[in-house]
N, C-alpha and C. Protein backbone atom coordinates (compact mmCIF):
# COMPACT_ATOMS: atom_id res chain seq x y z
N UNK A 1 0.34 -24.40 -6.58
CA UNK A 1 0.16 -24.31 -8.02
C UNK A 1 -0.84 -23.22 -8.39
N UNK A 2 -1.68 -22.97 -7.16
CA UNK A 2 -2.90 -21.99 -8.02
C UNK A 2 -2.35 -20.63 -7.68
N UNK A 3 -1.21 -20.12 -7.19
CA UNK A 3 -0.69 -18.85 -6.66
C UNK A 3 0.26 -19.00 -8.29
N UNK A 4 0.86 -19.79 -8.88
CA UNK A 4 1.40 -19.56 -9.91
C UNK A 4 0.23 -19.34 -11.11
N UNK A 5 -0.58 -20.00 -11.28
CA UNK A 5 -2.38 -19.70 -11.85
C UNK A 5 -2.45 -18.56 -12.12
N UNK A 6 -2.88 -17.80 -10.83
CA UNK A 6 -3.07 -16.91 -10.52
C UNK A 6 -1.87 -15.51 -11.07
N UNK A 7 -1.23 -15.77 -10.97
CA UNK A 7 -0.05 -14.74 -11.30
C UNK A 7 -0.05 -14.38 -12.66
N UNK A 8 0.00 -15.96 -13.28
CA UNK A 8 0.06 -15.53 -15.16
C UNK A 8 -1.08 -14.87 -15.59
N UNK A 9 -2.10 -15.27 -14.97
CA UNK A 9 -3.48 -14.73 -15.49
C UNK A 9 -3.64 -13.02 -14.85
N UNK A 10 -2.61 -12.43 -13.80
CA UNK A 10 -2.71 -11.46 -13.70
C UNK A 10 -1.66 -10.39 -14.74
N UNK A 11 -1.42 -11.01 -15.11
CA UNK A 11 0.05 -10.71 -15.98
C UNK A 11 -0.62 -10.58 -17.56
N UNK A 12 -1.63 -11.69 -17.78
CA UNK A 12 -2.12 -11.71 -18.93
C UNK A 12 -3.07 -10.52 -18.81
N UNK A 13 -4.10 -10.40 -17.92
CA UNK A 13 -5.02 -9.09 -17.87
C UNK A 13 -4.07 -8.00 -18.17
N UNK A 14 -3.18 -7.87 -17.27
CA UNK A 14 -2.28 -6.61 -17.55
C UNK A 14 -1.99 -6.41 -18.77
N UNK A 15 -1.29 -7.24 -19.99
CA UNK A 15 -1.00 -7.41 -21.27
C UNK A 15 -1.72 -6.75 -21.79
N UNK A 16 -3.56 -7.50 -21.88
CA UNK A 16 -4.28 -7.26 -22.57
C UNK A 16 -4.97 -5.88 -22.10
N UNK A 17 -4.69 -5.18 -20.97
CA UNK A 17 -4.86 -3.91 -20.83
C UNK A 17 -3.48 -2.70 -21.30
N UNK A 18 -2.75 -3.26 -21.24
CA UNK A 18 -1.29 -2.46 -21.88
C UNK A 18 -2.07 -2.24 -23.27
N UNK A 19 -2.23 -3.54 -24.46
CA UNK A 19 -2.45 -3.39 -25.13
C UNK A 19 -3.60 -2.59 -26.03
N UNK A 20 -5.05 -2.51 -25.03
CA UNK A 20 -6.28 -1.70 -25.42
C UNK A 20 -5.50 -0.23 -25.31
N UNK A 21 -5.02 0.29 -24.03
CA UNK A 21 -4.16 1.64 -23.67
C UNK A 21 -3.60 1.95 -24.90
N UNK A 22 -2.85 0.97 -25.04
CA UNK A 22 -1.76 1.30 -26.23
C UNK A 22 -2.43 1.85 -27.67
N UNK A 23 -3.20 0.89 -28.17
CA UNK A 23 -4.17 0.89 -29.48
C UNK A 23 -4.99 2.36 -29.33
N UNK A 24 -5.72 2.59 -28.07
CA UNK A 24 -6.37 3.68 -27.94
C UNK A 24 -5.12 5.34 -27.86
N UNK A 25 -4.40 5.06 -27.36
CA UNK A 25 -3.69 6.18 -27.47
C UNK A 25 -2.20 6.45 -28.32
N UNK A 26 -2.78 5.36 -29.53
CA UNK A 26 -1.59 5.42 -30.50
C UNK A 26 0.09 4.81 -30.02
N UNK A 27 -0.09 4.77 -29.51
CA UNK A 27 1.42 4.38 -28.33
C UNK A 27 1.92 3.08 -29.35
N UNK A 28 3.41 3.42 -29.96
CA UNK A 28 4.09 2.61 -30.40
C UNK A 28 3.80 2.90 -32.23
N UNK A 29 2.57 3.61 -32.50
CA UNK A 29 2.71 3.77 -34.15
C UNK A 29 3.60 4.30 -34.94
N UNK A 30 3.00 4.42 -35.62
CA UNK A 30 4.40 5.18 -36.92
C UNK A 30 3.71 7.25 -36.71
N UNK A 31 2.30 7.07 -36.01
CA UNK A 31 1.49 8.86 -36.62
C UNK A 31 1.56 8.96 -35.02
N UNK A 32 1.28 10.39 -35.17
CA UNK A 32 1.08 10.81 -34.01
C UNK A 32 0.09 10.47 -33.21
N UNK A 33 0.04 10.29 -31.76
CA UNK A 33 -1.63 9.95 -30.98
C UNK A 33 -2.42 11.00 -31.46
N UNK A 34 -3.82 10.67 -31.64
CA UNK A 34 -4.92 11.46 -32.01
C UNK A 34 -5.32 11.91 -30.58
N UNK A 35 -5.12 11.44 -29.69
CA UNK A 35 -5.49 11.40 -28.29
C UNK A 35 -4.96 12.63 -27.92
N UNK A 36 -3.45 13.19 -28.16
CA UNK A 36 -2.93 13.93 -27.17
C UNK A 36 -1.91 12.73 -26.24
N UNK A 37 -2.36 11.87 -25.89
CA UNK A 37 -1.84 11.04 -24.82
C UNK A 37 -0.41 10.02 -25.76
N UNK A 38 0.39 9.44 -24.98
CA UNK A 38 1.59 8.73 -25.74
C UNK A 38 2.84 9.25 -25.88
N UNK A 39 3.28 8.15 -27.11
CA UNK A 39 4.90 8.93 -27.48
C UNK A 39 4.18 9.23 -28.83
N UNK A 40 4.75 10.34 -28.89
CA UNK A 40 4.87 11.03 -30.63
C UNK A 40 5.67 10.05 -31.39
N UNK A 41 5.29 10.48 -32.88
CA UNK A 41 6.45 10.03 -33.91
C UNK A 41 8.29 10.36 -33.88
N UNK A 42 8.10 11.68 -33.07
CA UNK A 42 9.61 11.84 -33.18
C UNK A 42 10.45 11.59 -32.05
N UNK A 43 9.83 10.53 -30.91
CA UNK A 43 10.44 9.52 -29.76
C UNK A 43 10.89 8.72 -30.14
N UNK A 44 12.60 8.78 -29.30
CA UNK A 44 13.10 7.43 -30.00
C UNK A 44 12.35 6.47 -29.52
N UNK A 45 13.07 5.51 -30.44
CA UNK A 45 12.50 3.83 -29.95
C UNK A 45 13.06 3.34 -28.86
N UNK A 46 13.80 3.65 -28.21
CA UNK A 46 14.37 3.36 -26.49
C UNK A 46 13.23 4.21 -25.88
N UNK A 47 12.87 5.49 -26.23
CA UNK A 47 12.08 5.83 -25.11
C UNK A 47 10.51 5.17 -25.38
N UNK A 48 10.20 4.87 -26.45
CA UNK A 48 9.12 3.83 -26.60
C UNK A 48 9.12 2.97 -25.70
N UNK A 49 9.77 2.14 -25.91
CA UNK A 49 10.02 1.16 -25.12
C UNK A 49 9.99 1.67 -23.48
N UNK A 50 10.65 2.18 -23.40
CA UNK A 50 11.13 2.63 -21.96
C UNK A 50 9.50 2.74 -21.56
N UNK A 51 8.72 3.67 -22.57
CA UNK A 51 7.00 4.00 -21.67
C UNK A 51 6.38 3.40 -22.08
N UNK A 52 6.40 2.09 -23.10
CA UNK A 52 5.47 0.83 -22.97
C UNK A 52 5.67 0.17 -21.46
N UNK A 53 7.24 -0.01 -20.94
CA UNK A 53 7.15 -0.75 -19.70
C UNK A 53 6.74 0.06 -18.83
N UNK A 54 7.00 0.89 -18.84
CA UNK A 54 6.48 1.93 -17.52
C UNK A 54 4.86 1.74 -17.79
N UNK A 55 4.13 1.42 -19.01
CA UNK A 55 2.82 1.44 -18.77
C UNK A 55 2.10 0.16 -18.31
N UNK A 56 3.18 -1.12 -18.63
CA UNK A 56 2.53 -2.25 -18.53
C UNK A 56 2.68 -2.43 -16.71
N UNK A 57 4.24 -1.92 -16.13
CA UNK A 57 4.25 -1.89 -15.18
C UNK A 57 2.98 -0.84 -13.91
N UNK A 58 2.64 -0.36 -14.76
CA UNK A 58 1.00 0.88 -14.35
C UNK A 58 -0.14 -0.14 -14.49
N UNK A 59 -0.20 -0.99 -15.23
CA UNK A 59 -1.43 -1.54 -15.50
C UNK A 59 -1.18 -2.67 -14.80
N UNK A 60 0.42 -3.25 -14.38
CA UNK A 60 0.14 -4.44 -13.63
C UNK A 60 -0.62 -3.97 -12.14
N UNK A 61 -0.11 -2.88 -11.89
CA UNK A 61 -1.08 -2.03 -10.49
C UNK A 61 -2.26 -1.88 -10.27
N UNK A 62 -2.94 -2.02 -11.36
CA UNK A 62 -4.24 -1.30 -11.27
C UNK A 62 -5.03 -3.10 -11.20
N UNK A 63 -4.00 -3.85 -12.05
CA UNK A 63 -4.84 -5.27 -12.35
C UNK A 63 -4.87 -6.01 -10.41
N UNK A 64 -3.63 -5.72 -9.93
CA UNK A 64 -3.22 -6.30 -8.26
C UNK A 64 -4.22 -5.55 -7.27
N UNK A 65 -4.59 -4.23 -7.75
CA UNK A 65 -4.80 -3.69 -6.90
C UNK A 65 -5.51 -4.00 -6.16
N UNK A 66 -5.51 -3.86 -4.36
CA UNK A 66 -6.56 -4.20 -3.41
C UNK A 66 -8.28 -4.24 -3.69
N UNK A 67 -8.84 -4.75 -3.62
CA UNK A 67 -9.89 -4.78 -3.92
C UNK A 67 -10.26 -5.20 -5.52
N UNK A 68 -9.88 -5.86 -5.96
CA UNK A 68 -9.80 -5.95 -7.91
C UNK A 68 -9.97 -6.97 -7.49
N UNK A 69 -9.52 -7.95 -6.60
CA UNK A 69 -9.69 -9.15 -6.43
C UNK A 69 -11.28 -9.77 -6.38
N UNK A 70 -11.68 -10.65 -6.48
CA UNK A 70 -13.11 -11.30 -5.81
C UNK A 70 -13.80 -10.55 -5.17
């Protein structure tokens, strides 16, 4: 049971790091990133999508990664 624990709560960090990424580099708004970094306004919404998962799938890496642990 605590390997399933464990999983959601790595899943949730990831989320809540997709989401700071996201907020900070405009990713998913209606304006362009102020950052430089993201999708622009004139990306479709498939490729939105497409590099929200590609980012959450980046951040689930960084959350697993060796040593992140304890």
């Amino acid at each position: 049971m605590e390997s399933i624990t464990t999983a959601r709560r790595t899943e949730d960090i990831a989320l809540d790091l997709l989401k700071f990424v996201a907020a900070q580099a405009n990713v998913g708004s209606k304006g362009a990133g102020s950052t430089g970094f993201g999708v622009t306004a004139t990306t479709k919404p498939e490729d939105q999508v497409t590099y929200l998962l590609e980012l959450y799938a980046r951040c689930r890496q960084a959350v697993e990664a060796p040593g992140s642990s304890k």
